[in-house]
C-alpha atoms as a PDB file:
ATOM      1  CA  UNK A   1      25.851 -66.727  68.417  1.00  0.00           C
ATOM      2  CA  UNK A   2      29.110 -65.376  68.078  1.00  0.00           C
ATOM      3  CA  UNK A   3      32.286 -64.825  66.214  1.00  0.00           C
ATOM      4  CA  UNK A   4      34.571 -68.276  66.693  1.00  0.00           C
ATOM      5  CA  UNK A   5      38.429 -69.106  65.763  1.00  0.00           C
ATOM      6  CA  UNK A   6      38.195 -70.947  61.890  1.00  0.00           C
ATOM      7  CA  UNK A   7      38.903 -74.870  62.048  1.00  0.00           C
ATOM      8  CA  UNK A   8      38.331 -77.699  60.112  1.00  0.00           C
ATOM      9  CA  UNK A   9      35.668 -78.504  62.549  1.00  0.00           C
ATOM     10  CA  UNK A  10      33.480 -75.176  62.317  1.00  0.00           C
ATOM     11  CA  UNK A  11      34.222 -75.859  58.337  1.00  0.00           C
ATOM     12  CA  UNK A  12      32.424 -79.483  58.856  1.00  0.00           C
ATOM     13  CA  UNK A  13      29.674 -78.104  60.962  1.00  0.00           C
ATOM     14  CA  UNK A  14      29.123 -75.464  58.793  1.00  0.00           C
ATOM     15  CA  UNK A  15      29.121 -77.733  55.690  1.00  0.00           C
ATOM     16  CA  UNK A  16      26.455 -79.578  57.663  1.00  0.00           C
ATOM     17  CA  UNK A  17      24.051 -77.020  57.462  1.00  0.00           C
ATOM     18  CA  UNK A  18      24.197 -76.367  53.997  1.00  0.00           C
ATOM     19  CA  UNK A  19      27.166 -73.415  53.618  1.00  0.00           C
ATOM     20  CA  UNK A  20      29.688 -73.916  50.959  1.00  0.00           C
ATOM     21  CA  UNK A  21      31.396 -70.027  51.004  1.00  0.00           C
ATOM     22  CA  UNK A  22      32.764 -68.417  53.738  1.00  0.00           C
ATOM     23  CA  UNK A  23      32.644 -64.627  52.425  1.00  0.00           C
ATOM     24  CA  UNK A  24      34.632 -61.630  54.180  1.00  0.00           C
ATOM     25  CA  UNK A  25      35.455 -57.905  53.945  1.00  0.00           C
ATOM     26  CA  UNK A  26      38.434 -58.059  55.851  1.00  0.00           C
ATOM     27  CA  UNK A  27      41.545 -57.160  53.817  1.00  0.00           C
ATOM     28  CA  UNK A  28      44.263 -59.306  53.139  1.00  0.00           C
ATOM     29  CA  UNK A  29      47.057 -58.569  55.377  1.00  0.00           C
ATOM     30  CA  UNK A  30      44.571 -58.469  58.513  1.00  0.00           C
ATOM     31  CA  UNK A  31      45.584 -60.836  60.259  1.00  0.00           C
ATOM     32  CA  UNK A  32      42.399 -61.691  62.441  1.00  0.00           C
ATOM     33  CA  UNK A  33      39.900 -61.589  59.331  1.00  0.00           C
ATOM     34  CA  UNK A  34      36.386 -62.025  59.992  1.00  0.00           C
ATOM     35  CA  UNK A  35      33.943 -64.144  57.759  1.00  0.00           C
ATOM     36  CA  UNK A  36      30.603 -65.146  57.389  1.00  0.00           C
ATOM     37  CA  UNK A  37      28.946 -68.535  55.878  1.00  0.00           C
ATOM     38  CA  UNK A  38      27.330 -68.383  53.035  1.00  0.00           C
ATOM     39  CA  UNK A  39      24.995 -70.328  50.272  1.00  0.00           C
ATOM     40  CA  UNK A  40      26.262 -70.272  46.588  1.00  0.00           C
ATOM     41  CA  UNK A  41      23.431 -71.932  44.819  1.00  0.00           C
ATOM     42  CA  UNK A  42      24.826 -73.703  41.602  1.00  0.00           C
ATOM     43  CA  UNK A  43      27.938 -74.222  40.750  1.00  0.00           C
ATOM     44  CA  UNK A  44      30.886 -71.872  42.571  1.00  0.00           C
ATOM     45  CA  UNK A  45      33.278 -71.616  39.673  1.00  0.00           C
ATOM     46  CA  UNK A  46      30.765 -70.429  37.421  1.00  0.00           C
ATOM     47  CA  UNK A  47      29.562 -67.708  40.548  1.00  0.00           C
ATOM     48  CA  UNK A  48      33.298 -67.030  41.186  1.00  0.00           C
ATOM     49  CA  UNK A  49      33.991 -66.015  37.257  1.00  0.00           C
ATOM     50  CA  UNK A  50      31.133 -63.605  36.994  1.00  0.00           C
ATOM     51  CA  UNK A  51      32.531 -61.711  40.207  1.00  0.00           C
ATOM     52  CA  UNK A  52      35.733 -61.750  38.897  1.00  0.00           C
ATOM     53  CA  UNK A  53      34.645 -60.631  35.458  1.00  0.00           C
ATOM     54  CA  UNK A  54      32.690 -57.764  37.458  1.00  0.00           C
ATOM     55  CA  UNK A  55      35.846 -57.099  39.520  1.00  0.00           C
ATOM     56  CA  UNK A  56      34.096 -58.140  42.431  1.00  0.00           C
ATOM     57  CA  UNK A  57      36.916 -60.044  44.250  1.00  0.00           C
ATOM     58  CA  UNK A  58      39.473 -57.158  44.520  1.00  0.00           C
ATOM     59  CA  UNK A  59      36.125 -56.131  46.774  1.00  0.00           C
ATOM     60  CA  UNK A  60      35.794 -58.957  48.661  1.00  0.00           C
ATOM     61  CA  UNK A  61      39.119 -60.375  48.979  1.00  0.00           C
ATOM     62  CA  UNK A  62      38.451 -63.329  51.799  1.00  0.00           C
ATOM     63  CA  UNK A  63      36.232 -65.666  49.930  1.00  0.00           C
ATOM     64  CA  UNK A  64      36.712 -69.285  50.531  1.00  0.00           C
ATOM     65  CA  UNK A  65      35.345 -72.088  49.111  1.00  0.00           C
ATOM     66  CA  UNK A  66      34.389 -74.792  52.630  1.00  0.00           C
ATOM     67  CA  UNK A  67      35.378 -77.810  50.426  1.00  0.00           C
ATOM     68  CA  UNK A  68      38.856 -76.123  49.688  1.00  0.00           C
ATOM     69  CA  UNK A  69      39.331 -74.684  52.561  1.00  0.00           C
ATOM     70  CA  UNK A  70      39.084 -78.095  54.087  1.00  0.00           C
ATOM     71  CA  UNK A  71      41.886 -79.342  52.166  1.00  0.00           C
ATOM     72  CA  UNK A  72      44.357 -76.420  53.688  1.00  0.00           C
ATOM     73  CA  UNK A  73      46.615 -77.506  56.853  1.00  0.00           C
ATOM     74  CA  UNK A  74      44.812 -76.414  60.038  1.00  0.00           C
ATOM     75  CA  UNK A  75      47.781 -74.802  60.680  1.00  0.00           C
ATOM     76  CA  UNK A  76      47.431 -72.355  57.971  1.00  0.00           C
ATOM     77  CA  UNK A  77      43.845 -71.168  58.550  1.00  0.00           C
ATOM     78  CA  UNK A  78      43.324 -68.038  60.660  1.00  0.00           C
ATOM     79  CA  UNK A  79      40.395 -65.548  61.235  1.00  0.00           C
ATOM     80  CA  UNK A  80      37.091 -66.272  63.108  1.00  0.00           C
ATOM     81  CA  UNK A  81      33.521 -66.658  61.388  1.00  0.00           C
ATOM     82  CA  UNK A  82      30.201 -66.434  62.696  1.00  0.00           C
ATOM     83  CA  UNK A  83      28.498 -69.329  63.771  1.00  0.00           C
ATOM     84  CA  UNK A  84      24.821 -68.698  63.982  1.00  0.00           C
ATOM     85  CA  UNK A  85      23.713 -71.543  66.457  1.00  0.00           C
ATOM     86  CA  UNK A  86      24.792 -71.744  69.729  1.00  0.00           C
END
């Protein structure tokens, strides 16, 4: 159990066991951010719009969606999140 780098891989493996959010409290402009999966039960856009509406992103500004996050270059994605299973 421990922090690893984020790949599409981790984001597969992690999609595997049910996560669909990766949630942070890093800061943008960190440039090692740290995130942890996460299970948004229903549907994410609907769960995204009542934290915005509560202005509850500007609090968590890391939150990415797996299946979007999947669709970003490799090359792009940086941080590390926890993987739970050895």
């Amino acid at each position: 159990m421990n922090f690893v780098p984020l790949t599409h891989a981790i984001l597969r493996t992690l999609q595997g066991r049910g996560y669909n959010v990766l949630k942070s409290t890093s800061r943008w402009g960190d440039e090692s951010p740290t995130f942890i999966p996460s299970k948004i039960e229903g549907d994410i856009s609907e769960y995204l719009l009542k934290m915005d509406l509560r202005g509850l992103l500007n609090e968590n500004p890391h939150f990415l969606v797996i299946k979007e996050a999947l669709a970003i270059p490799e090359s792009q994605l940086f941080g590390y999140v926890w993987d739970d299973e050895p």
